[in-house]
Protein backbone atom coordinates (compact mmCIF):
# COMPACT_ATOMS: atom_id res chain seq x y z
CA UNK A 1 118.73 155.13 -8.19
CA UNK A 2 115.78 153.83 -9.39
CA UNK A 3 112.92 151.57 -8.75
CA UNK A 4 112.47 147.98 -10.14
CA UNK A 5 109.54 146.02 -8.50
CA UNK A 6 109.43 142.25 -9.81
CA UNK A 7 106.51 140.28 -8.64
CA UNK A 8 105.98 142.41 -5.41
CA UNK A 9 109.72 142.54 -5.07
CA UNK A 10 111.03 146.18 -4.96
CA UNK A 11 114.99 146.77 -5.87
CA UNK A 12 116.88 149.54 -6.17
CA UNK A 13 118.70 149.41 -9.00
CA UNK A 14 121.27 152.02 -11.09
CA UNK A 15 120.10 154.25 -13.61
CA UNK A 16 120.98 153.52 -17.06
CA UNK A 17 122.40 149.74 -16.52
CA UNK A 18 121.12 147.36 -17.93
CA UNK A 19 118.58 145.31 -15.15
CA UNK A 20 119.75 141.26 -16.18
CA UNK A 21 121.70 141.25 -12.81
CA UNK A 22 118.84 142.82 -10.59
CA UNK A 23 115.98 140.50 -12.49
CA UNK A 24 118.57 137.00 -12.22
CA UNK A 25 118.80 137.30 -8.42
CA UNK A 26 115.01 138.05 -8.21
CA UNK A 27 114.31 134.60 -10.11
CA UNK A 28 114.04 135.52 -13.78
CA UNK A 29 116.37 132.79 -15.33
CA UNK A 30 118.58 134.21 -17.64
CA UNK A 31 119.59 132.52 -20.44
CA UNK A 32 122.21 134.40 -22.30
CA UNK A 33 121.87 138.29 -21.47
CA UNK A 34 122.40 138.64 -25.56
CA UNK A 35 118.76 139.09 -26.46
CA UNK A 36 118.33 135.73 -28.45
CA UNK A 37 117.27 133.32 -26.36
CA UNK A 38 113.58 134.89 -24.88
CA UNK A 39 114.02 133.18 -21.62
CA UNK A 40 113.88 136.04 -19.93
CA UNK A 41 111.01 137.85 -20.87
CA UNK A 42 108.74 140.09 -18.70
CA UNK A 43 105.48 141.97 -19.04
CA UNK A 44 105.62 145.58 -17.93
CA UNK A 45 102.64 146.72 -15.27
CA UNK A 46 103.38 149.93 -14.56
CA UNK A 47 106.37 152.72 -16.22
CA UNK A 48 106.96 151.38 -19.84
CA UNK A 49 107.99 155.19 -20.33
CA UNK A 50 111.28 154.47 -17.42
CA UNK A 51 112.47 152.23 -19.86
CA UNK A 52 115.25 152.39 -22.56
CA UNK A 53 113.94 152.37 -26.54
CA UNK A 54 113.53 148.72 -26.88
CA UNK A 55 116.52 146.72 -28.93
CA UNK A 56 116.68 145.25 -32.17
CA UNK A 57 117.32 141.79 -30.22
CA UNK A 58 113.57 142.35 -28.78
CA UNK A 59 111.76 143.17 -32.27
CA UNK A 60 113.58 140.28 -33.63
CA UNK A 61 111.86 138.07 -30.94
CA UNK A 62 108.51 139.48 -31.84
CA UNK A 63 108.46 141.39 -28.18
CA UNK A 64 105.24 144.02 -28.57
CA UNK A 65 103.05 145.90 -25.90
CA UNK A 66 104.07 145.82 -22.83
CA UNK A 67 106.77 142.47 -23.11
CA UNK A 68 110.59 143.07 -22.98
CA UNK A 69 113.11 140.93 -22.62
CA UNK A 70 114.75 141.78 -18.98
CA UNK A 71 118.41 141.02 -20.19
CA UNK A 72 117.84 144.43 -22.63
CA UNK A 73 116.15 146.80 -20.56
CA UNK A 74 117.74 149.89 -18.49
CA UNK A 75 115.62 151.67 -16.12
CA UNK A 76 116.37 155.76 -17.19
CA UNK A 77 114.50 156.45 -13.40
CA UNK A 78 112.03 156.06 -11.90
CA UNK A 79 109.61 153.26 -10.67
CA UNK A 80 108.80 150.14 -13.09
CA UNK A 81 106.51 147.22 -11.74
CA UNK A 82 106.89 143.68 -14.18
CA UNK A 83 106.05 140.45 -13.58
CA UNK A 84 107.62 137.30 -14.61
């Protein structure tokens, strides 16, 4: 398992899934889990490295630094603190 902490939340969450489900019942609103809609996005704190290669849907949106879009990233293990 590994670490997601969301605003001073910590979850456990599966390795290599996808986080939408983890991030919607900690309060992110999630739009469409498809990568086109931005609602979702997030600004990593802490473990950018923990995360997945970011998507195509997230360039397309203009996501740089430290934002992702939480409906396209999977924690590979790990601890990764964002905030919403």
């Amino acid at each position: 398992m590994a670490k997601l902490v969301l605003n001073n939340e910590e979850i456990e969450v599966e390795e290599k899934v996808r986080i939408v489900d983890a991030i919607e019942d900690a309060g992110v609103p999630i739009g469409c889990s498809n990568g086109v809609c931005g609602t979702c996005e997030v600004e990593v704190i802490e473990g950018m490295d923990n995360l997945n290669e970011m998507t195509e849907e997230e360039e397309d949106l203009g996501m740089e630094g430290n934002k992702r879009l939480g409906c396209q990233c999977e924690l590979n293990g790990g601890r990764v603190v964002m905030e919403y």
